[in-house]
N, C-alpha and C. Protein backbone atom coordinates (compact mmCIF):
# COMPACT_ATOMS: atom_id res chain seq x y z
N UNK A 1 15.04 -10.12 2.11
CA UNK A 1 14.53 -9.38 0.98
C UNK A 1 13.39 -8.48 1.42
N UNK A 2 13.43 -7.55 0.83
CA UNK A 2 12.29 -6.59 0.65
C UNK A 2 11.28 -6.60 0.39
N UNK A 3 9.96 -6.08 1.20
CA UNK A 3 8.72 -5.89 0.39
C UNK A 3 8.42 -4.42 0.62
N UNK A 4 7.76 -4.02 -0.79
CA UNK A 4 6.69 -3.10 -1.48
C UNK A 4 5.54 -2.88 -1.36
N UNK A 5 4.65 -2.19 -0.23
CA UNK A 5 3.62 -2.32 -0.02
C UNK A 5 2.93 -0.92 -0.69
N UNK A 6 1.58 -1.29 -1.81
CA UNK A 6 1.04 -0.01 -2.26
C UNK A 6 -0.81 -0.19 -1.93
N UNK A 7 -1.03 0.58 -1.33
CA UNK A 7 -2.54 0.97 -0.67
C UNK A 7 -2.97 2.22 -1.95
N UNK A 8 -3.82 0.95 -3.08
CA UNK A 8 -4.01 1.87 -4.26
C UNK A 8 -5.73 2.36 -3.94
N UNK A 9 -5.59 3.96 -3.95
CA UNK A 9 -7.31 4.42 -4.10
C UNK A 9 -7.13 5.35 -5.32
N UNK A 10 -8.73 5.74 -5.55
CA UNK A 10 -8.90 6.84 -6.47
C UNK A 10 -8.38 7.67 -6.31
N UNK A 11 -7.37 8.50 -5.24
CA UNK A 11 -7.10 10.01 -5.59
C UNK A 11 -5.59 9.46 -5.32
N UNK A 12 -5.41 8.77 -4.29
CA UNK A 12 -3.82 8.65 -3.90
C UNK A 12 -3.53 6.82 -3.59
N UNK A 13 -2.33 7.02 -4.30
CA UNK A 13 -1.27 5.82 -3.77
C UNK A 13 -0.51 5.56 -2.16
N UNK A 14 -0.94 5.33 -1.16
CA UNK A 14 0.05 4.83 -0.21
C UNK A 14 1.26 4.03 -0.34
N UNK A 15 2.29 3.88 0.13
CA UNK A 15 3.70 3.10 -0.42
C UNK A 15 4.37 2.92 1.18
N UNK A 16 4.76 1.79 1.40
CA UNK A 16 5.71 0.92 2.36
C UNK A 16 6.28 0.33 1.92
N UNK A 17 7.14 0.25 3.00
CA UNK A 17 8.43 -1.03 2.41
C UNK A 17 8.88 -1.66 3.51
N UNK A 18 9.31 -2.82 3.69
CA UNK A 18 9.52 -3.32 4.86
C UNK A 18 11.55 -3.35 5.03
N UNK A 19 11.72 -3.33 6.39
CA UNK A 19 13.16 -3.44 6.62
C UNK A 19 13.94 -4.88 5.77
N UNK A 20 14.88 -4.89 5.74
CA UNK A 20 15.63 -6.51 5.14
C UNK A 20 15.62 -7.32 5.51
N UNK A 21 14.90 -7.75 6.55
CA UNK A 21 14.79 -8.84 7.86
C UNK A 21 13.36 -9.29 7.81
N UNK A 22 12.64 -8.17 6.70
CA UNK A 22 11.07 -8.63 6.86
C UNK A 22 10.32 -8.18 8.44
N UNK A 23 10.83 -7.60 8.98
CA UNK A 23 10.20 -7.79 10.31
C UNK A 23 9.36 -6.50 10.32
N UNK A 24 9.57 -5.05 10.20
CA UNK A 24 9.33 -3.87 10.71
C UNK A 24 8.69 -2.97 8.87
N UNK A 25 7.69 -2.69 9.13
CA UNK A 25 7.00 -1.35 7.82
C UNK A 25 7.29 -0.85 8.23
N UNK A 26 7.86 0.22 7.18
CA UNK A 26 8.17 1.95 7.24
C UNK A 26 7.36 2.40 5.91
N UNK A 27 6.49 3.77 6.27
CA UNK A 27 6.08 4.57 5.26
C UNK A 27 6.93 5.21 4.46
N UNK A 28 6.82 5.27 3.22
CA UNK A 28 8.05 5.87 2.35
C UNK A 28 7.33 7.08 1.08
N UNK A 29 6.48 7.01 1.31
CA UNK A 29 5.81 7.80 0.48
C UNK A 29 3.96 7.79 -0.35
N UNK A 30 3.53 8.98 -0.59
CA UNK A 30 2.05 9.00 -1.01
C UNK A 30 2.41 9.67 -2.59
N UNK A 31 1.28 8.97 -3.54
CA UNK A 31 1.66 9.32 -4.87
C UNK A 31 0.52 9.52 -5.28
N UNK A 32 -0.07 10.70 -6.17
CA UNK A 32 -1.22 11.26 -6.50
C UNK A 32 -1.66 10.91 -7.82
N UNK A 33 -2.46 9.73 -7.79
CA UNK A 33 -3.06 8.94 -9.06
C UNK A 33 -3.40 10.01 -10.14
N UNK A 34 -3.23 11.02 -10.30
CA UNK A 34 -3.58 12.14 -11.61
C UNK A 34 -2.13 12.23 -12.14
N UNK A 35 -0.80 11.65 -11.45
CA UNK A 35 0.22 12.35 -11.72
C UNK A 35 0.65 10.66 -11.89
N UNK A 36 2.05 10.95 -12.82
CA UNK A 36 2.86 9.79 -13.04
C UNK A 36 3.14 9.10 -11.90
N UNK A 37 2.49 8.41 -11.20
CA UNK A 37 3.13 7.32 -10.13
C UNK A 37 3.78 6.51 -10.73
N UNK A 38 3.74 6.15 -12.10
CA UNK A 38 4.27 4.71 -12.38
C UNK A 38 5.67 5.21 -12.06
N UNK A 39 6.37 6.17 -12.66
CA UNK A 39 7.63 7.01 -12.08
C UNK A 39 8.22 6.58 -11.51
N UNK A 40 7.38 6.69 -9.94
CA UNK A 40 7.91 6.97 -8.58
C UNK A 40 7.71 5.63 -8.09
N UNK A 41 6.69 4.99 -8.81
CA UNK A 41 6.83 3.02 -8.62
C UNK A 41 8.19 2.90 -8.83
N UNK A 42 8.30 3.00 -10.36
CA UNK A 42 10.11 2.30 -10.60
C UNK A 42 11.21 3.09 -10.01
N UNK A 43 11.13 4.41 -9.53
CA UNK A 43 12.15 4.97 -8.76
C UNK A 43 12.30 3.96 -7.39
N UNK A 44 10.85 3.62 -6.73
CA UNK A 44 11.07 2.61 -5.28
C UNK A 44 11.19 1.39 -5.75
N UNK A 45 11.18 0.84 -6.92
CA UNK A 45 11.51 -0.66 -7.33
C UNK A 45 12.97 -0.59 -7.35
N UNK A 46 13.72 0.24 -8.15
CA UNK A 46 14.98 0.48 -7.92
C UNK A 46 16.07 0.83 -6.80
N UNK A 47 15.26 1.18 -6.28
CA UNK A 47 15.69 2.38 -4.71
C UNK A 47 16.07 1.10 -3.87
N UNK A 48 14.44 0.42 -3.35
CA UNK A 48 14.38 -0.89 -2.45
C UNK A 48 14.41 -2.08 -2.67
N UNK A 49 14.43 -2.29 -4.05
CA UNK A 49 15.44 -4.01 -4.94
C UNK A 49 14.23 -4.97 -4.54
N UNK A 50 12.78 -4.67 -3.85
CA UNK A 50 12.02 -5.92 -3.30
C UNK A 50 11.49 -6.77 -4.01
N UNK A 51 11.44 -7.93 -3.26
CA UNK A 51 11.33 -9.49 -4.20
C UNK A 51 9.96 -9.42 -3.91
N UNK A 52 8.73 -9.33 -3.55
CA UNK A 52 7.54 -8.93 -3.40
C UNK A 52 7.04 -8.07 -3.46
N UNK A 53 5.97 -7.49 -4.34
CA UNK A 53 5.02 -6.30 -4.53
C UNK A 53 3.52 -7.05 -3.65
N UNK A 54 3.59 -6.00 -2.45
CA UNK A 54 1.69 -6.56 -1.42
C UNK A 54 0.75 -5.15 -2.12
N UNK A 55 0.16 -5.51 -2.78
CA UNK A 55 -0.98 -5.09 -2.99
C UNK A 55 -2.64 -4.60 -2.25
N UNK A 56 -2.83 -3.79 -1.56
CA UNK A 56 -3.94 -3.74 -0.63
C UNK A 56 -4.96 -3.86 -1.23
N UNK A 57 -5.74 -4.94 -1.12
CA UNK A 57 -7.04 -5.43 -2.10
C UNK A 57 -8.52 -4.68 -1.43
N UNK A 58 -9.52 -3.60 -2.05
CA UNK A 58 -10.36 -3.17 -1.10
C UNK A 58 -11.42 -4.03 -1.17
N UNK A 59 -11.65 -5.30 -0.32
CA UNK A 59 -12.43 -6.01 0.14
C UNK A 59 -13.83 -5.33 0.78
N UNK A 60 -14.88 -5.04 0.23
CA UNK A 60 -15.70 -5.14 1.40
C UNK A 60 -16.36 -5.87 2.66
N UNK A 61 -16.75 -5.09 3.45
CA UNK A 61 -17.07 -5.97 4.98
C UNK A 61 -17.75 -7.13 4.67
N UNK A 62 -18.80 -7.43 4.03
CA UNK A 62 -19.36 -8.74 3.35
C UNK A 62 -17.95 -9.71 2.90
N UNK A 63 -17.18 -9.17 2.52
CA UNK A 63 -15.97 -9.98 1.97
C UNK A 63 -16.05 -10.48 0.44
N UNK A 64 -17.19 -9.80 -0.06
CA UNK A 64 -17.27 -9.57 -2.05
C UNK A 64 -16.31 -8.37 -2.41
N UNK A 65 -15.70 -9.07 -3.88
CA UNK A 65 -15.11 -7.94 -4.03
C UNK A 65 -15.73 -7.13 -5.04
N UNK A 66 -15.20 -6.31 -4.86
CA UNK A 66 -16.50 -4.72 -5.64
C UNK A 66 -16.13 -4.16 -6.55
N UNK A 67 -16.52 -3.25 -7.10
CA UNK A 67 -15.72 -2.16 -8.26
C UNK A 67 -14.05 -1.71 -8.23
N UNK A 68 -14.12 -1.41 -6.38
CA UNK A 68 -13.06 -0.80 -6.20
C UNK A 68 -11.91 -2.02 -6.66
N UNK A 69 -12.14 -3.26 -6.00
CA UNK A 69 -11.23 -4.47 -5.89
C UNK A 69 -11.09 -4.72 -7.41
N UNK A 70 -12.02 -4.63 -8.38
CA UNK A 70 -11.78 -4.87 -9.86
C UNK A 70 -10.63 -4.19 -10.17
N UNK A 71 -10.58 -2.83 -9.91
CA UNK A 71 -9.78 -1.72 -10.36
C UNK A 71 -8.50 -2.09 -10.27
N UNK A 72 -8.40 -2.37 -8.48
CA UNK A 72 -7.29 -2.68 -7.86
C UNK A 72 -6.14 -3.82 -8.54
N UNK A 73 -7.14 -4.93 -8.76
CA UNK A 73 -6.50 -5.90 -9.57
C UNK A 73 -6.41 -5.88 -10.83
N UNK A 74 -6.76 -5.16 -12.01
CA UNK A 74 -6.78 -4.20 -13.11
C UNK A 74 -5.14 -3.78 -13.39
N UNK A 75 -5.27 -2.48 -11.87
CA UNK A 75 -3.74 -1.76 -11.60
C UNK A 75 -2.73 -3.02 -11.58
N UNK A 76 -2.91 -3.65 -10.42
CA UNK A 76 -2.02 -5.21 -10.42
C UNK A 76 -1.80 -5.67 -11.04
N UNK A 77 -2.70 -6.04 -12.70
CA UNK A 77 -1.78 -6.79 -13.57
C UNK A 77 -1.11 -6.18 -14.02
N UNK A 78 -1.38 -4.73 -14.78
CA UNK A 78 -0.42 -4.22 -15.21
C UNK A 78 0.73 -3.99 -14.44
N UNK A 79 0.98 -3.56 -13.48
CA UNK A 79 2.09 -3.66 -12.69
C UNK A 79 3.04 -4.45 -12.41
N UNK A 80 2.24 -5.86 -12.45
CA UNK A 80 2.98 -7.31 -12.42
C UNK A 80 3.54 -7.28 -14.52
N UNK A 81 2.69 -6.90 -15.40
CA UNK A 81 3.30 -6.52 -16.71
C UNK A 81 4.57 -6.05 -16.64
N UNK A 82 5.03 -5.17 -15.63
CA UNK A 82 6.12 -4.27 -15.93
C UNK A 82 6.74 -4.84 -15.29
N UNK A 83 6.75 -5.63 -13.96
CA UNK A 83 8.17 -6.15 -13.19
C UNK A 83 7.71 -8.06 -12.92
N UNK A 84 7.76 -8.46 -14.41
CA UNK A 84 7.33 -10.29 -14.10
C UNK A 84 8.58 -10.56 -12.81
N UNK A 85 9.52 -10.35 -12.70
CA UNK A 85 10.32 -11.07 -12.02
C UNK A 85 10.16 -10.83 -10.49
N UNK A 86 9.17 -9.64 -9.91
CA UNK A 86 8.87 -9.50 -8.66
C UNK A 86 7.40 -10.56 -8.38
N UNK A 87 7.67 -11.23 -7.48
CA UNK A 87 6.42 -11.49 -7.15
C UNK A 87 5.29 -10.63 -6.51
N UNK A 88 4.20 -10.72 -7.01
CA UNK A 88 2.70 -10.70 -6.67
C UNK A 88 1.84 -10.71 -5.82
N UNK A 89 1.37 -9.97 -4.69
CA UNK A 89 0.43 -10.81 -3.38
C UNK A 89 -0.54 -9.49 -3.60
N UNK A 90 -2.05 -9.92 -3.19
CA UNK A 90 -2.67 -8.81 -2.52
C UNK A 90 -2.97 -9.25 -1.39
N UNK A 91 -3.76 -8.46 -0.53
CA UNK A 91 -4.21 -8.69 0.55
C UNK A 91 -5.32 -7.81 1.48
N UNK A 92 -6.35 -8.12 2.18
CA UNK A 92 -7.22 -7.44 2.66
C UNK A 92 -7.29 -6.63 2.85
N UNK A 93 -7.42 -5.24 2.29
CA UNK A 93 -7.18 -4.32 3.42
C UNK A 93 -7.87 -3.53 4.13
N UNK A 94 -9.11 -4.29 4.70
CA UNK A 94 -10.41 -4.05 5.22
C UNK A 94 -9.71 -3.20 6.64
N UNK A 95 -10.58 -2.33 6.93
CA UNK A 95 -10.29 -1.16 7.94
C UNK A 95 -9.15 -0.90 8.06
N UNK A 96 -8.22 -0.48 7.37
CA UNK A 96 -6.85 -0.37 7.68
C UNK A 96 -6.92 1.25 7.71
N UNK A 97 -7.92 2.09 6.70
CA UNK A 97 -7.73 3.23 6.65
C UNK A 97 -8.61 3.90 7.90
N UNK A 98 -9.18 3.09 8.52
CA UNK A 98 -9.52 3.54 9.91
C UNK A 98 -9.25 2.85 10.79
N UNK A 99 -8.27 2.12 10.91
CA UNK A 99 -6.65 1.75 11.76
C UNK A 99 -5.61 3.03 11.24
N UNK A 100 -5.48 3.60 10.61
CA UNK A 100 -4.91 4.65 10.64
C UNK A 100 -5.05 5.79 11.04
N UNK A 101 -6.48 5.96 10.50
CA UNK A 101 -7.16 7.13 11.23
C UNK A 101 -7.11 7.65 12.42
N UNK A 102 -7.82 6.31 13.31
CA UNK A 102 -7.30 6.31 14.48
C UNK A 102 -6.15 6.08 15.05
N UNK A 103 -5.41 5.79 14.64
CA UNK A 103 -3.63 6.09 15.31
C UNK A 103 -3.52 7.93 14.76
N UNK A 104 -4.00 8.08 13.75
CA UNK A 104 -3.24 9.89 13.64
C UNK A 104 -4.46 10.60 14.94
N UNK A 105 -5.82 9.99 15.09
CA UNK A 105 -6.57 10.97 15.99
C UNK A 105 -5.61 10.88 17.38
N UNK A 106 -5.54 9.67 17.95
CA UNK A 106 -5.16 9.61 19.26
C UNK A 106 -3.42 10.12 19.20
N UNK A 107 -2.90 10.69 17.93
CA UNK A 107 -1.47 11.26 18.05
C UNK A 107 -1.43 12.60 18.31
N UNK A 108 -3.11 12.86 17.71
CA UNK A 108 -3.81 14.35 18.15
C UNK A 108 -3.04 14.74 16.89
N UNK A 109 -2.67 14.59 15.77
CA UNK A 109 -2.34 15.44 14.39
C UNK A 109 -4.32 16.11 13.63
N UNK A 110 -3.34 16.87 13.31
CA UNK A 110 -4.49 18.08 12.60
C UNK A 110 -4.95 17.28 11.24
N UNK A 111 -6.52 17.90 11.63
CA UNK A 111 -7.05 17.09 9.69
C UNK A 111 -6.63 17.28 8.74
N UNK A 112 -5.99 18.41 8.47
CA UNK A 112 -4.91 18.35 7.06
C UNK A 112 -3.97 17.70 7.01
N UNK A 113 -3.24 17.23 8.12
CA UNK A 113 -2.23 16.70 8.38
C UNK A 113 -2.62 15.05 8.44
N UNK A 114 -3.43 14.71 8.93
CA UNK A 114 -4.08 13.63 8.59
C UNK A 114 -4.48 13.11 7.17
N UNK A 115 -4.89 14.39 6.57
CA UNK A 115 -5.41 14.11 4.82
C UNK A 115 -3.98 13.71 4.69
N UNK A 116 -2.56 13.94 4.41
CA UNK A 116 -1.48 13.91 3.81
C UNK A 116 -0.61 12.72 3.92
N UNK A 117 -1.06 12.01 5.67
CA UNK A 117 -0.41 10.78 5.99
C UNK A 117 -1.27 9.49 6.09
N UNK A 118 -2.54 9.55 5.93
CA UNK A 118 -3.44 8.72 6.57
C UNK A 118 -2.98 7.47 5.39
N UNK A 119 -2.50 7.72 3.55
CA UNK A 119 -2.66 6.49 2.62
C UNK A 119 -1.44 5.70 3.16
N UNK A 120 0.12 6.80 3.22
CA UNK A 120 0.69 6.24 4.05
C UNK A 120 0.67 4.91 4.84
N UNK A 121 0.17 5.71 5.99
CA UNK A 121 -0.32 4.87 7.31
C UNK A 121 -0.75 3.21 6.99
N UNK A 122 -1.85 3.78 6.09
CA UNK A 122 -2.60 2.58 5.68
C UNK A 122 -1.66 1.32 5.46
N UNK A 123 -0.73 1.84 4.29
CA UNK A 123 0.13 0.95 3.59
C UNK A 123 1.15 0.38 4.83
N UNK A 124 1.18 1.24 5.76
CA UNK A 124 2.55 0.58 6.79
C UNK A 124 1.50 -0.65 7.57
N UNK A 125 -0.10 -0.44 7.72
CA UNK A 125 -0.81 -1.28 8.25
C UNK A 125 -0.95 -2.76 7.30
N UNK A 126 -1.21 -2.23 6.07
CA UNK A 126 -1.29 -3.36 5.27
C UNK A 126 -0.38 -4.42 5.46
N UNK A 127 1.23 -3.84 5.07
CA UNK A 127 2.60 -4.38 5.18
C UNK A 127 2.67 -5.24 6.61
N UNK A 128 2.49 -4.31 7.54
CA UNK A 128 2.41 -4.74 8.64
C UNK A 128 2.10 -6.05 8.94
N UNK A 129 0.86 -6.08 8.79
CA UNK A 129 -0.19 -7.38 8.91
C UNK A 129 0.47 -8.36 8.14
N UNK A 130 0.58 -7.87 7.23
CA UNK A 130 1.08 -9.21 6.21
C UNK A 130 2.19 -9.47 7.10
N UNK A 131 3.38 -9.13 7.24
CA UNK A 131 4.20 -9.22 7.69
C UNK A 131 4.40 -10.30 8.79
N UNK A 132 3.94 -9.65 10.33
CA UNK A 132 3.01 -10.58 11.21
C UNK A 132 2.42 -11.96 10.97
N UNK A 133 1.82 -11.88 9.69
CA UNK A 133 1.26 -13.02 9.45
C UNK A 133 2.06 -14.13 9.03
N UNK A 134 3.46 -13.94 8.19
CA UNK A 134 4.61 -14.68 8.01
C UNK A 134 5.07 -15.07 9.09
């Protein structure tokens, strides 16, 4: 079965999904929190059938969670509102967006080009980890 990985911030959504084997994240798309993501949620709930939604929780380095993490889990219930039958996880996702960062610097991609893939990235790191960690 499938997992759904979403790396939720203030301007943009990151989105992964993992292969059917659980083993390997792939980036599948960035969704711009001003615009209908919920949409393009149920277009990839439908698309990739996954029995898990991973949630990237923004933990700070202290390991309290903050405004942002309120939000995050806020978005999460409602989300878990709309699909009870998927299960639920968040998970750390302390430096992931500079675990990404640095994979697009050392790929040598351009800063715009970086602005466009970096939530991406994130989410294939999030997934990732989790993943690994199974």
């Amino acid at each position: 079965m499938r997992t759904l990985a979403l790396d939720i911030g203030s301007v943009r959504i990151g989105v992964a999904v993992s292969d059917p084997l659980g083993i390997f994240a792939q980036g599948v798309g960035v969704w711009n929190t001003k615009e209908n993501w919920k949409l393009a949620l149920d277009d990839c709930i439908k698309k990739y059938r996954p029995d898990t939604l991973l949630i990237g929780l923004p933990v700070r380095t202290t390991g309290v969670k903050g405004v942002e993490a309120e939000n995050v889990l806020r978005i999460a219930e409602e989300i878990q509102s709309f699909y009870p039958e998927i299960k639920m996880e968040t998970w750390d996702e302390r430096f992931t967006t500079s675990i990404a960062e640095q994979v697009l610097l050392e790929a040598d991609v351009s800063r715009e080009k970086r602005r466009q893939k970096i939530d991406k990235l994130a989410a294939v790191v999030i997934l990732q980890s989790w993943l690994e960690r199974k």
